[in-house]
N, C-alpha and C. Protein backbone atom coordinates (compact mmCIF):
# COMPACT_ATOMS: atom_id res chain seq x y z
N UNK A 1 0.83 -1.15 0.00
CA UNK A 1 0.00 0.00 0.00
C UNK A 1 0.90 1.24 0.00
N UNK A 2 0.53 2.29 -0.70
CA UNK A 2 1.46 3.59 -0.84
C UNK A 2 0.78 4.43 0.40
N UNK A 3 1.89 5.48 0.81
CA UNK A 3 0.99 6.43 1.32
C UNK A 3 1.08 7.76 -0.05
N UNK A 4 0.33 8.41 0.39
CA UNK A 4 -0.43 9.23 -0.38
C UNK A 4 -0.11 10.77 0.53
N UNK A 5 0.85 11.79 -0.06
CA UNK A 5 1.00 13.10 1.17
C UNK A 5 0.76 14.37 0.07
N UNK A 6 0.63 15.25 0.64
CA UNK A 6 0.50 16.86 0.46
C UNK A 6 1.51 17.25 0.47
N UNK A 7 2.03 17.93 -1.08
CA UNK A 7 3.26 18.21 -1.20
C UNK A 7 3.54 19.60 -0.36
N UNK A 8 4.72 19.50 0.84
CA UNK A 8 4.56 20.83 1.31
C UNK A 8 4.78 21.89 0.39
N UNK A 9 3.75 23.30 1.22
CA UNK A 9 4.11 24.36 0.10
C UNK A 9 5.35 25.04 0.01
N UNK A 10 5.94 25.45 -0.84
CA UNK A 10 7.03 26.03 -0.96
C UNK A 10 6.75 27.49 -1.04
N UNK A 11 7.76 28.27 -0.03
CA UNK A 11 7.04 29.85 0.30
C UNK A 11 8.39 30.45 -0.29
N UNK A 12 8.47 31.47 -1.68
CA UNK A 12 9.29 32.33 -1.32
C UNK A 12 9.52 33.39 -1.31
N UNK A 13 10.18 34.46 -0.96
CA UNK A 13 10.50 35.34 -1.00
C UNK A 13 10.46 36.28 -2.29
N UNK A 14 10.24 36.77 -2.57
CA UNK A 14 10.90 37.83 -4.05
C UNK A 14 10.95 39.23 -3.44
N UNK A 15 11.56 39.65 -3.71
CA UNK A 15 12.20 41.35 -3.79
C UNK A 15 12.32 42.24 -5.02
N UNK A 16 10.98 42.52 -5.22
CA UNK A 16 11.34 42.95 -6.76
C UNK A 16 11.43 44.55 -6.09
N UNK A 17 12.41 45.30 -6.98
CA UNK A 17 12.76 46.58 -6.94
C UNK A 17 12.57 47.21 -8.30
N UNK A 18 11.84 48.58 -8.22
CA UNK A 18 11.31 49.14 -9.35
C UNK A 18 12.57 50.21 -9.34
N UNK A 19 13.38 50.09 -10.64
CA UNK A 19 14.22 51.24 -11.31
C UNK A 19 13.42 52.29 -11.04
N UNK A 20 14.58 53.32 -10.71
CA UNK A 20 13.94 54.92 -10.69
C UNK A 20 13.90 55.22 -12.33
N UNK A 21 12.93 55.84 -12.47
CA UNK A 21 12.68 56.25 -13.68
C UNK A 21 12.84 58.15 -14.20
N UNK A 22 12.66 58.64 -13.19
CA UNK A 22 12.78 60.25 -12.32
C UNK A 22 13.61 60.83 -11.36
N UNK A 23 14.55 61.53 -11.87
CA UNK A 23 15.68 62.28 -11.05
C UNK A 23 14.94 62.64 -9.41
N UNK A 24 13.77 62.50 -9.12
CA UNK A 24 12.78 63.05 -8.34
C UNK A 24 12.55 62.03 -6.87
N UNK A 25 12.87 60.23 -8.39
CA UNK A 25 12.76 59.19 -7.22
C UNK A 25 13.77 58.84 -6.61
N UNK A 26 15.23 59.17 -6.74
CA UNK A 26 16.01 58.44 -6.51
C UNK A 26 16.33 59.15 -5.27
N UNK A 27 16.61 58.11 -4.07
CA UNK A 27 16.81 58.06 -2.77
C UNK A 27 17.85 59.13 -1.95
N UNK A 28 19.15 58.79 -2.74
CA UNK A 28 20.09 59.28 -2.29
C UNK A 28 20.11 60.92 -3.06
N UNK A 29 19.82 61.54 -2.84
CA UNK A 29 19.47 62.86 -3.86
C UNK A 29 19.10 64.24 -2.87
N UNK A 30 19.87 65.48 -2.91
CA UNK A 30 19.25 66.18 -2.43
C UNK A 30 19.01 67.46 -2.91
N UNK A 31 18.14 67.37 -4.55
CA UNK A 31 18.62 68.17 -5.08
C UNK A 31 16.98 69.11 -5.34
N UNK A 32 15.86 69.30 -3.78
CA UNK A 32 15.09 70.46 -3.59
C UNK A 32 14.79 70.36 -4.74
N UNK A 33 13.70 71.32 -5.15
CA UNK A 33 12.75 71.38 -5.81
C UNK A 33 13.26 71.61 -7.64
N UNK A 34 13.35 71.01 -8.57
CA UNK A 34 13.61 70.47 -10.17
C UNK A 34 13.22 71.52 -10.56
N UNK A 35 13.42 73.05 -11.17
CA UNK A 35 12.31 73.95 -11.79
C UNK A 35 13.60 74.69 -12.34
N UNK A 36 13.82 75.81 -13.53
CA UNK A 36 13.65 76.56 -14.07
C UNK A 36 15.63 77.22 -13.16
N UNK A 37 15.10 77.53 -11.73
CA UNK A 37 16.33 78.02 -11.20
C UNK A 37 17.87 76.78 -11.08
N UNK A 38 16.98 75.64 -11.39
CA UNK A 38 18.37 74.31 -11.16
C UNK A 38 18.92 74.58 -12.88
N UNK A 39 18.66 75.28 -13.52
CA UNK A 39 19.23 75.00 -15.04
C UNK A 39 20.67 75.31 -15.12
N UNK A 40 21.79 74.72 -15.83
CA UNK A 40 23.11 74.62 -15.77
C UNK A 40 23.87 73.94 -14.79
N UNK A 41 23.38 73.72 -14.21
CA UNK A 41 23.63 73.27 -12.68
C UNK A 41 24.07 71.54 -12.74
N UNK A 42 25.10 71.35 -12.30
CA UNK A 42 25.41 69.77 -12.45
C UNK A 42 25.58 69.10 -11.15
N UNK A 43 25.41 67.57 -11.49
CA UNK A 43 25.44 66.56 -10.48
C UNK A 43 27.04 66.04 -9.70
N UNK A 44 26.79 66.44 -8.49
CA UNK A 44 27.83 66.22 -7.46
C UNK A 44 27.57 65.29 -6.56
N UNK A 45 28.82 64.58 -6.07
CA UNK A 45 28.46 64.16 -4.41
C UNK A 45 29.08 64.38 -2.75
N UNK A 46 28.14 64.51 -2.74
CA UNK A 46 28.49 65.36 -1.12
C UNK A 46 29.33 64.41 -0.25
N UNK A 47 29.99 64.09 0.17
CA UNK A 47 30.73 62.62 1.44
C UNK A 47 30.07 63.21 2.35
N UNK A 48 29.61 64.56 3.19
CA UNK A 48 29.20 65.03 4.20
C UNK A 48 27.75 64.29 4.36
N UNK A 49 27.10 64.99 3.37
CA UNK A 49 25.87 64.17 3.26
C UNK A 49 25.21 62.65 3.11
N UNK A 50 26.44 62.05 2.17
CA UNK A 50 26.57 61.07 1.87
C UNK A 50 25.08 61.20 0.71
N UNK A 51 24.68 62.14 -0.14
CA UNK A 51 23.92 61.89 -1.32
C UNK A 51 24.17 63.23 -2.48
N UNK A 52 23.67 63.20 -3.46
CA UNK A 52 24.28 63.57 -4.76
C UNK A 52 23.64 64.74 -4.79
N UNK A 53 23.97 65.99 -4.81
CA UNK A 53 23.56 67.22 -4.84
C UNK A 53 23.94 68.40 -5.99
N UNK A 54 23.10 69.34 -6.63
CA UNK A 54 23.49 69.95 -7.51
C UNK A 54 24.03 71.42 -7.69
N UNK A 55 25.26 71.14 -8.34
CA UNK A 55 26.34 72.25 -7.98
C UNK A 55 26.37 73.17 -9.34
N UNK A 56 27.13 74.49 -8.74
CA UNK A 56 27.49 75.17 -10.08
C UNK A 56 28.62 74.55 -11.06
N UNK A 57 28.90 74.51 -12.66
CA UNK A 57 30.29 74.22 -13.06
C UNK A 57 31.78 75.08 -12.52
N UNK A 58 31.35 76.30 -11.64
CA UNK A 58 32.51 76.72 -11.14
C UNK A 58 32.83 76.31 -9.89
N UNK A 59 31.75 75.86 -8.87
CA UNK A 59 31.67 75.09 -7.44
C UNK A 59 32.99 74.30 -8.13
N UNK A 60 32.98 73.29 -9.09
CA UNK A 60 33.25 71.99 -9.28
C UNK A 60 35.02 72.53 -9.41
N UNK A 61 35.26 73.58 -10.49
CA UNK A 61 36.36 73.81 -11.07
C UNK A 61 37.07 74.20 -9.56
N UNK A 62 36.36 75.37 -8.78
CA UNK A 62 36.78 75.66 -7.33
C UNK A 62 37.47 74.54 -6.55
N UNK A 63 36.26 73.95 -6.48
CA UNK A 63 36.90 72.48 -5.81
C UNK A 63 38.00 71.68 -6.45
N UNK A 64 38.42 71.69 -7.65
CA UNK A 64 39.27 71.03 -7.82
C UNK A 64 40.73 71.76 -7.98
N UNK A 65 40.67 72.80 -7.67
CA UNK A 65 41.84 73.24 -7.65
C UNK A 65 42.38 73.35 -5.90
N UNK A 66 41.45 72.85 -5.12
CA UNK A 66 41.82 73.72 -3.57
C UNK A 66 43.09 72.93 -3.60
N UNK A 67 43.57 71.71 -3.90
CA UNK A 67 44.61 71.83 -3.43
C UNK A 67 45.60 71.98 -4.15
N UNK A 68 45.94 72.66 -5.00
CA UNK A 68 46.79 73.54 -5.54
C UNK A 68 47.62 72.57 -6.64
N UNK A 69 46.40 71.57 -6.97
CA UNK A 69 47.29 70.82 -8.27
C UNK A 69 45.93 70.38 -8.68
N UNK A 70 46.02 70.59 -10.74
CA UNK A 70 45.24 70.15 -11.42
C UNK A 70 45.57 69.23 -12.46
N UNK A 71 44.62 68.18 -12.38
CA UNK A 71 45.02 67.22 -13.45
C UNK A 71 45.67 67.31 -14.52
N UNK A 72 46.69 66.48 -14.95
CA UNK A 72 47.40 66.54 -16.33
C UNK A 72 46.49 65.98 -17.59
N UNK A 73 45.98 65.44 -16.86
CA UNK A 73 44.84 64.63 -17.98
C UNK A 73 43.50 65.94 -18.24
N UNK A 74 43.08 66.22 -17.78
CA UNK A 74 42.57 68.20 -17.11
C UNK A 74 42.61 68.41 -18.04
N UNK A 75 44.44 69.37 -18.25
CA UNK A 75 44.73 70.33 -18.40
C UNK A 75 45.21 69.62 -20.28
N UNK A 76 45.37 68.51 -20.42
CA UNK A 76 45.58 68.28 -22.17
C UNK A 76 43.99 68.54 -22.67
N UNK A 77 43.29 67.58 -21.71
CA UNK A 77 42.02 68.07 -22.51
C UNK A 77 41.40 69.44 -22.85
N UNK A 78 41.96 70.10 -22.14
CA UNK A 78 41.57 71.75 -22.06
C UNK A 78 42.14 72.22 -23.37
N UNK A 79 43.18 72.06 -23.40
CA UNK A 79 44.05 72.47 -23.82
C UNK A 79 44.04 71.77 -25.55
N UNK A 80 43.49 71.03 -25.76
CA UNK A 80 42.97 70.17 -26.98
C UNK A 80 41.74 71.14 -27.09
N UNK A 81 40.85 71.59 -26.59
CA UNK A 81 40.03 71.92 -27.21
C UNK A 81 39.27 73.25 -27.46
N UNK A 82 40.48 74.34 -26.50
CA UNK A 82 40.52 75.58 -26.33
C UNK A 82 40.90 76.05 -28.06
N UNK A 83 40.24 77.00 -28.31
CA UNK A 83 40.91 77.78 -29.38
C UNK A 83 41.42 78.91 -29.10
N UNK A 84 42.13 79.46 -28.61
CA UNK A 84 42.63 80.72 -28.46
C UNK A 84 42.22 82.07 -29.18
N UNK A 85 42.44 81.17 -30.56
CA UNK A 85 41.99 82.45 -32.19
C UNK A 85 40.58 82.87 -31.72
N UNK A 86 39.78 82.31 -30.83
CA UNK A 86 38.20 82.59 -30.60
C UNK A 86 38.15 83.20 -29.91
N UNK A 87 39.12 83.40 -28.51
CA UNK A 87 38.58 84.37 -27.23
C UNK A 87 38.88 85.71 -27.84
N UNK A 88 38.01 86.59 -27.81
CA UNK A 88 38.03 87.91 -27.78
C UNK A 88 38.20 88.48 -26.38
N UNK A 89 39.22 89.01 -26.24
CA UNK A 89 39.35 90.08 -25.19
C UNK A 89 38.78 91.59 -25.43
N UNK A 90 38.37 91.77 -26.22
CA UNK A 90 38.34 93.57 -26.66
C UNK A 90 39.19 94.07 -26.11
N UNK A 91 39.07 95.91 -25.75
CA UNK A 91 40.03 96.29 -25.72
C UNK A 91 40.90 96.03 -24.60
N UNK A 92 42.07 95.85 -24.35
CA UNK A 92 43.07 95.90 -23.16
C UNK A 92 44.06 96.61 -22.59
N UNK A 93 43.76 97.52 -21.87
CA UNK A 93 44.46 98.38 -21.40
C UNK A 93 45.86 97.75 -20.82
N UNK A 94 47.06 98.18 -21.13
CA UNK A 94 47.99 97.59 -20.14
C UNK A 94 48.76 98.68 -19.33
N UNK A 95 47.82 99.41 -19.35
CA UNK A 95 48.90 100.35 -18.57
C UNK A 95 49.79 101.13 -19.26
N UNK A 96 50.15 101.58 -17.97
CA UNK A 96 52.01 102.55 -18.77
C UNK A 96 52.85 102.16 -17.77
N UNK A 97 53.86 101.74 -18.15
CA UNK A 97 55.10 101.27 -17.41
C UNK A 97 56.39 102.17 -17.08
């Protein structure tokens, strides 16, 4: 004679996580209200805060010079793609010596 059992149920877990889809959802972020005054403004990260906050492009350049050395890798790329022949200074006074 067989016995005859109820297969136990098998329970598991899933963790599904929905991708942020919106600069708005993402967790680590403290970048106040998205409108009109954030324009130009780029993505940083804070260690203080420990989340990603939005800075000016001169905050960034500031910061990377505090300690008184700038990348070589930087300064070719700059330097690759600066034209000189383009900056207009107008007029320049130099003085009298």
């Amino acid at each position: 004679m067989s016995n005859i059992r109820k297969k136990a149920t098998v329970t598991r877990r899933v963790a599904s996580t929905r991708q942020a889809t919106r600069v708005e959802e993402l967790t680590d972020t403290n970048f106040g209200t998205l409108d009109e005054t954030k324009d130009g403004l780029v993505v940083a990260y804070d260690s203080t805060t420990d989340k990603f906050i939005l800075v000016s492009a001169d905050t960034v350049l500031t910061t990377t010079t505090d300690d008184g050395n700038i990348s070589d890798t930087f300064i070719t790329q700059l330097e690759s793609q600066l034209d000189l022949g383009a900056i207009s200074l107008g007029d320049v006074d130099g003085g009298s010596f």
